[in-house]
N, C-alpha and C. Protein backbone atom coordinates (compact mmCIF):
# COMPACT_ATOMS: atom_id res chain seq x y z
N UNK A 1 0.84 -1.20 0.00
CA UNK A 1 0.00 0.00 0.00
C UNK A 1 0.87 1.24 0.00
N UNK A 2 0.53 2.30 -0.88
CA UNK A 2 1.16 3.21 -0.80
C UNK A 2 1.16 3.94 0.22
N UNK A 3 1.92 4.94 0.45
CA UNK A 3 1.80 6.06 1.45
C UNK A 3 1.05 7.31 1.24
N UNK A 4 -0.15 7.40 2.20
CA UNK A 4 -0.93 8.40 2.12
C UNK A 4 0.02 9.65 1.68
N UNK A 5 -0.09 10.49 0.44
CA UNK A 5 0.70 12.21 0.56
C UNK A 5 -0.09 12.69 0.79
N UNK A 6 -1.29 13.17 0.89
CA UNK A 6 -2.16 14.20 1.29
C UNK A 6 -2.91 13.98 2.02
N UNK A 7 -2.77 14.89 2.85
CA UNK A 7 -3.86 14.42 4.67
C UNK A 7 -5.02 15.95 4.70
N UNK A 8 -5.75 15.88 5.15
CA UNK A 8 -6.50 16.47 5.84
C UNK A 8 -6.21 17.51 5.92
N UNK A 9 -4.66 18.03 6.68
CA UNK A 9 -3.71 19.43 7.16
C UNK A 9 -3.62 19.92 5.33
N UNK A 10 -2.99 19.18 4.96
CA UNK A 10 -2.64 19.97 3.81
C UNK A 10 -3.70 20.19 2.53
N UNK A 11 -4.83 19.94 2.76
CA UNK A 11 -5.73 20.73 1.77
C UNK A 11 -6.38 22.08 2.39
N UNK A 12 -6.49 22.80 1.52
CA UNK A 12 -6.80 24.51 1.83
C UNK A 12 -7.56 25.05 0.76
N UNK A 13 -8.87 24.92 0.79
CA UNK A 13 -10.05 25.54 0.21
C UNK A 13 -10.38 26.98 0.51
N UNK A 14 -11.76 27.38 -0.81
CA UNK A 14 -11.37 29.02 -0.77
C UNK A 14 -10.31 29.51 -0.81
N UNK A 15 -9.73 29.61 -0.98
CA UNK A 15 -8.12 30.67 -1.16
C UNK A 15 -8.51 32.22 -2.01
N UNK A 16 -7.50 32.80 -1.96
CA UNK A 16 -7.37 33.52 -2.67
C UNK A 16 -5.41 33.99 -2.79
N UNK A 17 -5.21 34.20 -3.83
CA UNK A 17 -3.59 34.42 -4.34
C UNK A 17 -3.38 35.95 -4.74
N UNK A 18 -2.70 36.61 -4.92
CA UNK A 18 -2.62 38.00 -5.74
C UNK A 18 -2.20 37.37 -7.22
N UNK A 19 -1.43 36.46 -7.02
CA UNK A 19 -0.82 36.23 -8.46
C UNK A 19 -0.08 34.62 -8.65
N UNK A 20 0.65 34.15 -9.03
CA UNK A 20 1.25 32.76 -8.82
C UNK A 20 2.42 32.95 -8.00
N UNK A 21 3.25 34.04 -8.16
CA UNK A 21 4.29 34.13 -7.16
C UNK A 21 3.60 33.91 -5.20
N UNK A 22 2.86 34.68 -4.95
CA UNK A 22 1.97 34.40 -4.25
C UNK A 22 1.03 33.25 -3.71
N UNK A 23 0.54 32.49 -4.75
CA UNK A 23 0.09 30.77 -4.83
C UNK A 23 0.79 30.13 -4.32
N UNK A 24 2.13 30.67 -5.01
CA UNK A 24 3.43 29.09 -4.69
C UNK A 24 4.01 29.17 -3.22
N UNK A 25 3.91 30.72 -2.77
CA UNK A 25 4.29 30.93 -1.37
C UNK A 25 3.33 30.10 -0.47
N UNK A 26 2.06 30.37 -0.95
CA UNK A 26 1.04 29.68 -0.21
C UNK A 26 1.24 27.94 0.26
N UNK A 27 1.50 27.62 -1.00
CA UNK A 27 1.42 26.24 -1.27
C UNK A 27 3.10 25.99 -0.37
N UNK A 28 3.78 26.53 -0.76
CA UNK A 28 5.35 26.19 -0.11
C UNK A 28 4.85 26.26 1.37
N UNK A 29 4.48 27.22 1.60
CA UNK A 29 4.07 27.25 3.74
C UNK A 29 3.24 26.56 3.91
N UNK A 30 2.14 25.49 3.34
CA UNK A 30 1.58 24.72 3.44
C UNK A 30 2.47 23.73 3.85
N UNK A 31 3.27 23.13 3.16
CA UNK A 31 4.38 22.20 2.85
C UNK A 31 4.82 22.45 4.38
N UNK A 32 5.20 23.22 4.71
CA UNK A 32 6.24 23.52 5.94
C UNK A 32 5.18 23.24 6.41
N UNK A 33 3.98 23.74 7.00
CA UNK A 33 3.55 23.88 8.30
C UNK A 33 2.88 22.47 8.14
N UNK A 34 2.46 21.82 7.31
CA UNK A 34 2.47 19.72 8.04
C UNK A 34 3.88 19.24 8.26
N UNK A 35 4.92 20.04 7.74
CA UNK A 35 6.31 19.29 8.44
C UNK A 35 6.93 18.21 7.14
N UNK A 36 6.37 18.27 6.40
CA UNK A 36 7.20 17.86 5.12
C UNK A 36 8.43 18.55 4.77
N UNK A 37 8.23 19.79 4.73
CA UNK A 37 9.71 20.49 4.15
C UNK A 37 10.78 21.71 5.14
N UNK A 38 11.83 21.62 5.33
CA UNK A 38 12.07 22.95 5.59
C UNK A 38 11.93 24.38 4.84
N UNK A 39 12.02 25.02 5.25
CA UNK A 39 11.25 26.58 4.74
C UNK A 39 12.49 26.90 2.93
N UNK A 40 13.75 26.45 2.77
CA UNK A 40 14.57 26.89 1.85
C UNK A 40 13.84 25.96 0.74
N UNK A 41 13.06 25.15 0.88
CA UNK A 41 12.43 23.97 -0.12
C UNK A 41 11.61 24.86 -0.63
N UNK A 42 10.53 26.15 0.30
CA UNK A 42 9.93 27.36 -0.59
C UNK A 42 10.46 28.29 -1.94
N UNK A 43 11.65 28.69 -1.51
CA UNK A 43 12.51 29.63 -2.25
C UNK A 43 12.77 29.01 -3.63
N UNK A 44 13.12 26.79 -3.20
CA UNK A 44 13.18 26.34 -4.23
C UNK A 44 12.41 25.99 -5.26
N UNK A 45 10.86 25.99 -4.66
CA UNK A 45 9.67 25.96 -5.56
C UNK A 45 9.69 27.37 -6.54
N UNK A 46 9.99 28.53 -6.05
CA UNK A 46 9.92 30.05 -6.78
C UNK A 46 10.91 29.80 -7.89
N UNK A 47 12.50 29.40 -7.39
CA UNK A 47 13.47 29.22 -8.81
C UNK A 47 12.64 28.24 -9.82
N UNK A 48 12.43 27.17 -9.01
CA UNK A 48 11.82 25.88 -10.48
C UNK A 48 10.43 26.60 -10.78
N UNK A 49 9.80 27.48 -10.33
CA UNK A 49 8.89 28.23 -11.55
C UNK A 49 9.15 29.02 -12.50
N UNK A 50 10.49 29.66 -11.99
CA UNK A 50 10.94 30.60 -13.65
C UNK A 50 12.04 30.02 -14.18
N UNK A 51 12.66 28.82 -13.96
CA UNK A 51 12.77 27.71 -15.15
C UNK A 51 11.56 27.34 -16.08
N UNK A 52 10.81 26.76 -15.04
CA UNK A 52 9.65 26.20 -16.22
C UNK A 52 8.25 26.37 -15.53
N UNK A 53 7.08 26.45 -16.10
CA UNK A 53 6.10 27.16 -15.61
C UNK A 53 5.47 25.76 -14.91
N UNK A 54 4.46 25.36 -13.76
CA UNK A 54 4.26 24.35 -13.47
C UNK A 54 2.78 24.25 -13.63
N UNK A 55 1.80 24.94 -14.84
CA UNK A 55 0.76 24.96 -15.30
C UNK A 55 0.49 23.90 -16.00
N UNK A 56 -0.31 22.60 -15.71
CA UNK A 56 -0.19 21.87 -16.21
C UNK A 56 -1.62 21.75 -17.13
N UNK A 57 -2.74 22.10 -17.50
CA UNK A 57 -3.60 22.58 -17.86
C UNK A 57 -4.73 22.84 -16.76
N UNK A 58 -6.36 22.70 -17.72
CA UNK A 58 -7.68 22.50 -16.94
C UNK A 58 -7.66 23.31 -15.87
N UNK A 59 -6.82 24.01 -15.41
CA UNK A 59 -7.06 25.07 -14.07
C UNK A 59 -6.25 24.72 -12.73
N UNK A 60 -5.10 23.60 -13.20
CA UNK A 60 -4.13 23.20 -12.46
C UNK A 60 -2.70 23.76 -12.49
N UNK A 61 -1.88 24.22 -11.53
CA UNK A 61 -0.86 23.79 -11.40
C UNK A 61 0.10 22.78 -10.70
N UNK A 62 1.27 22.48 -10.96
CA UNK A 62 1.70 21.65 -9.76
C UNK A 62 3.58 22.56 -9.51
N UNK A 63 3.02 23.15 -8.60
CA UNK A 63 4.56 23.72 -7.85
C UNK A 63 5.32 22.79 -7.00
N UNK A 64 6.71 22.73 -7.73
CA UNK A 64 7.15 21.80 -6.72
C UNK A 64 8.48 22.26 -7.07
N UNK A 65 9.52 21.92 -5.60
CA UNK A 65 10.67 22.61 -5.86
C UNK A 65 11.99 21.54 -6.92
N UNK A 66 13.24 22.23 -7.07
CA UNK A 66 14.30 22.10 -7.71
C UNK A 66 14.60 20.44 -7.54
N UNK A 67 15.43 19.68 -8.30
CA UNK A 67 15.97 18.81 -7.51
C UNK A 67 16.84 18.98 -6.80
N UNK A 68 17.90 19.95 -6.65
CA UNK A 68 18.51 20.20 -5.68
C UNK A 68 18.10 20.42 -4.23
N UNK A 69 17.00 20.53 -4.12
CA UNK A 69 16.38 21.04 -3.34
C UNK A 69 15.57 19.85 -2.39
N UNK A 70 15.87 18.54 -2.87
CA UNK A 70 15.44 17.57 -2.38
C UNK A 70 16.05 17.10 -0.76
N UNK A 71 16.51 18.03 -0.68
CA UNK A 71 17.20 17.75 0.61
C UNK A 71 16.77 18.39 1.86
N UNK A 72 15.78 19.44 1.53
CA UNK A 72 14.93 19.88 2.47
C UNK A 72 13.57 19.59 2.54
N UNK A 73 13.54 18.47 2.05
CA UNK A 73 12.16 17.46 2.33
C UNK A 73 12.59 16.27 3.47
N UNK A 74 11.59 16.94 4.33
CA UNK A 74 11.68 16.06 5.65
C UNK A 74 10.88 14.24 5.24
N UNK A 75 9.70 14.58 4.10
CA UNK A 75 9.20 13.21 4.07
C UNK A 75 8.29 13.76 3.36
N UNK A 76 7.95 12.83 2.04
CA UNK A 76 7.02 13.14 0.94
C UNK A 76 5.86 13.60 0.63
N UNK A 77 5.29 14.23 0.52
CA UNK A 77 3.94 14.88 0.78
C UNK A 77 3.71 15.84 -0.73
N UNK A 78 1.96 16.03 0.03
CA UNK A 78 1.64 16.45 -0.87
C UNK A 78 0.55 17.92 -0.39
N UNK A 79 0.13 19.02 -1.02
CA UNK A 79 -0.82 20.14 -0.65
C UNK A 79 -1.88 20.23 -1.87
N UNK A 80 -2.86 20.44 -1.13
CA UNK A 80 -3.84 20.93 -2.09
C UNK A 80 -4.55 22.14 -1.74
N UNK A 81 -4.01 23.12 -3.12
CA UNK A 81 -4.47 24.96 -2.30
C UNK A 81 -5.50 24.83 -3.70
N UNK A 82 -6.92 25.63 -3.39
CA UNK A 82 -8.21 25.53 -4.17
C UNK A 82 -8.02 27.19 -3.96
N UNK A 83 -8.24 28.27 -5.20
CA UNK A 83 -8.55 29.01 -5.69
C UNK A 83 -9.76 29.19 -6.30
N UNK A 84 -10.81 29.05 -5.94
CA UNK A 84 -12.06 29.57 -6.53
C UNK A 84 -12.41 30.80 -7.45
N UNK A 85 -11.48 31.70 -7.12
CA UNK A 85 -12.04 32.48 -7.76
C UNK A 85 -10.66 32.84 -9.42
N UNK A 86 -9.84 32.07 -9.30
CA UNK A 86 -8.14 31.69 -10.30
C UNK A 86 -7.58 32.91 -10.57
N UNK A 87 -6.80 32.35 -10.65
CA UNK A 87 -5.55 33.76 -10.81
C UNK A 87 -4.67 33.71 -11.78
N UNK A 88 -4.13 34.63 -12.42
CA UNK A 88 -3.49 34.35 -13.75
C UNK A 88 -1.91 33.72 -13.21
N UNK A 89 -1.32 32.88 -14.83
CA UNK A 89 -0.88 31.81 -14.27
C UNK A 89 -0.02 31.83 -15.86
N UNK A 90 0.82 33.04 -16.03
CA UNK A 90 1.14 33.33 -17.30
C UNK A 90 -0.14 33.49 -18.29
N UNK A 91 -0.78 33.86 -18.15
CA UNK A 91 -1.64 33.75 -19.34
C UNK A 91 -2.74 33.08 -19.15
N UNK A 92 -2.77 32.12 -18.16
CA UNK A 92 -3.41 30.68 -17.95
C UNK A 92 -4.35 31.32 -16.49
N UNK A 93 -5.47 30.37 -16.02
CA UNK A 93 -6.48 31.08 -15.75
C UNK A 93 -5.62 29.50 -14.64
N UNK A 94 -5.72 29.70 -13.06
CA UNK A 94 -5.51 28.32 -12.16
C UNK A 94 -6.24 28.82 -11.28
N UNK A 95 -6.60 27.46 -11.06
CA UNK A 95 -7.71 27.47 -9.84
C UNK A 95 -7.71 26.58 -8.40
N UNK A 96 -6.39 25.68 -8.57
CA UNK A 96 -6.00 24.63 -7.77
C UNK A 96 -4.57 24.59 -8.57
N UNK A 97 -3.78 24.58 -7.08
CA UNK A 97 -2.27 24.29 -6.95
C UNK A 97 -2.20 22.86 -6.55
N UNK A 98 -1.66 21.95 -7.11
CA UNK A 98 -1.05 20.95 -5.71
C UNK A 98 0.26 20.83 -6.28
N UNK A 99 0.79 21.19 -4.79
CA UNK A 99 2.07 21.37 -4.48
C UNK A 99 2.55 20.29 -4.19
N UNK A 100 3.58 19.60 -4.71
CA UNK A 100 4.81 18.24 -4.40
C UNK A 100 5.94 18.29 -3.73
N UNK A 101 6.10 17.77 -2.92
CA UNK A 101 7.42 17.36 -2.43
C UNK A 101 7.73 15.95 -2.36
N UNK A 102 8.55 15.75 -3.17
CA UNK A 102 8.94 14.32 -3.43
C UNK A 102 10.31 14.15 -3.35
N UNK A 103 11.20 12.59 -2.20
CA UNK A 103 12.09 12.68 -1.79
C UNK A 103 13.23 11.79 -2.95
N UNK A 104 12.17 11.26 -3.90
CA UNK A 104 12.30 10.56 -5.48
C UNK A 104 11.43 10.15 -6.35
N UNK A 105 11.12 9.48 -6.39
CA UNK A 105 9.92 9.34 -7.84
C UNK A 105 8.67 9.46 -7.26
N UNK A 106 8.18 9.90 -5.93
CA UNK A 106 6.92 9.65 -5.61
C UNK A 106 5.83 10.68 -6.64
N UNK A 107 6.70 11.93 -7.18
CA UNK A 107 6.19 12.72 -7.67
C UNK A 107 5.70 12.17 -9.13
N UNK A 108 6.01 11.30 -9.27
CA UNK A 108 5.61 10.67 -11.08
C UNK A 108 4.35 10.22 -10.30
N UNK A 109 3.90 9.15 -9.69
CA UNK A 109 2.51 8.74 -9.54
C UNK A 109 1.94 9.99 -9.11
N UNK A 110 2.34 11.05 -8.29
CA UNK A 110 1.08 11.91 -8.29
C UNK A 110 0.82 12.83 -9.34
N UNK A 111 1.87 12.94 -10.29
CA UNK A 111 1.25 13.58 -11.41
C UNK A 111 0.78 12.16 -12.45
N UNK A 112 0.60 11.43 -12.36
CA UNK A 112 -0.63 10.18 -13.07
C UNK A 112 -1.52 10.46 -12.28
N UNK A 113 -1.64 10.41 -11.33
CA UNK A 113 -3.16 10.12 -10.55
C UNK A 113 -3.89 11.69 -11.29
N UNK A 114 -3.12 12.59 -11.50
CA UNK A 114 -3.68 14.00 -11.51
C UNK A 114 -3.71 14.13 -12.98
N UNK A 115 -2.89 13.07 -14.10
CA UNK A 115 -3.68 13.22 -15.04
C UNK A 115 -4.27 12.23 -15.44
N UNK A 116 -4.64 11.62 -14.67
CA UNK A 116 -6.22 10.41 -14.77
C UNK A 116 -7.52 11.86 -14.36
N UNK A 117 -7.10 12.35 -13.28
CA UNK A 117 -8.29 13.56 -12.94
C UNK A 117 -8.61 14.33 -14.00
N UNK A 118 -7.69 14.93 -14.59
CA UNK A 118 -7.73 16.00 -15.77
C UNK A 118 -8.57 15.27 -16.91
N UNK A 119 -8.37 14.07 -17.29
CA UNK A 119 -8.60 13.84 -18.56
C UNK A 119 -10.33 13.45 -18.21
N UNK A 120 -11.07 13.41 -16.94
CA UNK A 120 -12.15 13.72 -16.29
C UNK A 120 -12.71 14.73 -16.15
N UNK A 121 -13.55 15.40 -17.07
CA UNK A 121 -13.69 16.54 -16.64
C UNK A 121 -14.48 16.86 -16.00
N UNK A 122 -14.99 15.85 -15.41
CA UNK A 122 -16.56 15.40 -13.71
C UNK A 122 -15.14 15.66 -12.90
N UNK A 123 -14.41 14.93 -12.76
CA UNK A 123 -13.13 14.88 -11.68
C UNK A 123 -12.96 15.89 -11.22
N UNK A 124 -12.13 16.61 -12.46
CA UNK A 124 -11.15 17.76 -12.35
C UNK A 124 -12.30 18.82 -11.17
N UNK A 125 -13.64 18.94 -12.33
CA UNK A 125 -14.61 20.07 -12.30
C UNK A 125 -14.84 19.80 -10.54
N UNK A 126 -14.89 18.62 -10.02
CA UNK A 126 -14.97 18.52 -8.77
C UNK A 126 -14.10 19.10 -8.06
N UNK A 127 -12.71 18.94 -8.03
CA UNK A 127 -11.52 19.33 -7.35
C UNK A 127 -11.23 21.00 -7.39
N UNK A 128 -11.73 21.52 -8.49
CA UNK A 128 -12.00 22.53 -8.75
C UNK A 128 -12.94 23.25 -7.72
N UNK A 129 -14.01 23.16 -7.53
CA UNK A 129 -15.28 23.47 -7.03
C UNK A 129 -15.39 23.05 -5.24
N UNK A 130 -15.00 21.67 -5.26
CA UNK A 130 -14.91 21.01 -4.08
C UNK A 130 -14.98 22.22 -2.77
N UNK A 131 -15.99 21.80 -1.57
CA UNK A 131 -15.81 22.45 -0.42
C UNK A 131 -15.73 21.32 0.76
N UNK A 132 -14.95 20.31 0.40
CA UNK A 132 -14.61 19.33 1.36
C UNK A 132 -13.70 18.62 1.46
N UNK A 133 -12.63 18.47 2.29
CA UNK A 133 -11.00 18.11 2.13
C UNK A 133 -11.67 16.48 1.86
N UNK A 134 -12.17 16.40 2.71
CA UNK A 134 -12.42 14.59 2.19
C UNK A 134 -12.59 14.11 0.87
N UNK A 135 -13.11 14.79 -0.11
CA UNK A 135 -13.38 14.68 -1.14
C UNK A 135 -12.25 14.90 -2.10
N UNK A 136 -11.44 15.79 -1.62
CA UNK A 136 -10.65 16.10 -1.96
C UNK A 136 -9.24 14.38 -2.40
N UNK A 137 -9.46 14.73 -1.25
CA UNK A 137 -8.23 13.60 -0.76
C UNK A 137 -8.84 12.21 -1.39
N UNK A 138 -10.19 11.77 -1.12
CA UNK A 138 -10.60 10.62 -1.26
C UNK A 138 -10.20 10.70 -3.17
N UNK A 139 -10.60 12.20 -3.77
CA UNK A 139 -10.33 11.07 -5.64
C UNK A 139 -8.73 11.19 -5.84
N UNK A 140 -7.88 12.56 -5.10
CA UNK A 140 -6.72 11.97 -5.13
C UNK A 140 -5.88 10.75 -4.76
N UNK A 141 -6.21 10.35 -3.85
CA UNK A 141 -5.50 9.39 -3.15
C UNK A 141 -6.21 7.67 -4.01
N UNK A 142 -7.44 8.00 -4.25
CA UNK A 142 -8.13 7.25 -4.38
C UNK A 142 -7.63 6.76 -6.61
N UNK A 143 -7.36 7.64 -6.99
CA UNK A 143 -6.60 7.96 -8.21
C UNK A 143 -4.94 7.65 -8.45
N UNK A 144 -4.50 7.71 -7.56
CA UNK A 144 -3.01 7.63 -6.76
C UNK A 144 -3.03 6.27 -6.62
N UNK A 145 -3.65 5.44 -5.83
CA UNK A 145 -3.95 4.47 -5.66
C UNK A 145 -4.02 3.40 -7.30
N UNK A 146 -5.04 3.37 -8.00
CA UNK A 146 -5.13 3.04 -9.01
C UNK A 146 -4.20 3.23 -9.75
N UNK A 147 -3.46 4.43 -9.83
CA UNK A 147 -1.90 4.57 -10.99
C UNK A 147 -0.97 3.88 -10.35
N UNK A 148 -1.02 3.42 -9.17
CA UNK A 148 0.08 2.82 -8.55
C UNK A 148 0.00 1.04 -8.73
N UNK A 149 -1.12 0.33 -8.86
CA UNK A 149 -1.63 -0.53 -8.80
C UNK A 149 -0.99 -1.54 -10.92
């Protein structure tokens, strides 16, 4: 059985961002405050966004820091920050961050599980909209589960 990444602590509904620089801060102090990362693993999510943008479509991003940066991950996890109302995202309209910290490949199954969601657009439109961490967690994990299988 895999290891639960996303608990309860780390989903965060309603939000609001000024912008993505802002999102990713969000999502990075998320990270810290369940105790997955130390705080320099933030700074490293901001560099690996202006390398490459972490917009992955449908109203998602996924911020996650450098590989160098793997060394201030206390233990693998995962955040889910919900934007309701989205914020521009280069150009791109996001409405849900989930943020990765992965200590090695854990981060490939959660981006499968997340594009099994996407290519759903009942899924996604849920995760999107969602006002309940359980729900939340239950099609990720529950998606996670199945790509892992």
């Amino acid at each position: 059985m895999a290891e639960v990444m996303l608990t309860r602590q780390g989903v965060r509904l309603g939000l609001q961002a000024a912008d993505r620089t802002d999102a990713i801060q969000q999502a990075g102090e998320v990270l810290v405050e369940i105790g997955a990362v130390d705080a320099p693993y933030v700074e490293a999510m901001h560099e690996r966004e202006k390398i490459l943008s972490s917009y992955v479509g449908e109203s998602f991003a996924l911020p996650h820091g450098t590989d160098q940066s793997r060394v201030h991950i206390k233990r693998s996890a995962v955040a889910f920050l919900q934007f309701p109302d989205g914020l521009d995202w280069e150009g791109e309209s996001v409405r849900a961050c989930i943020a990765i910290a992965a200590q090695s490949d854990e981060h490939i199954h959660v981006m499968a599980s997340l594009a099994n969601v996407l290519v759903d657009t009942d899924k996604a439109e849920v995760l999107r909209n969602s006002s309940s961490p359980e729900e939340v967690i239950q099609l990720l994990e529950s998606e996670r589960s199945d790509s892992e299988a």
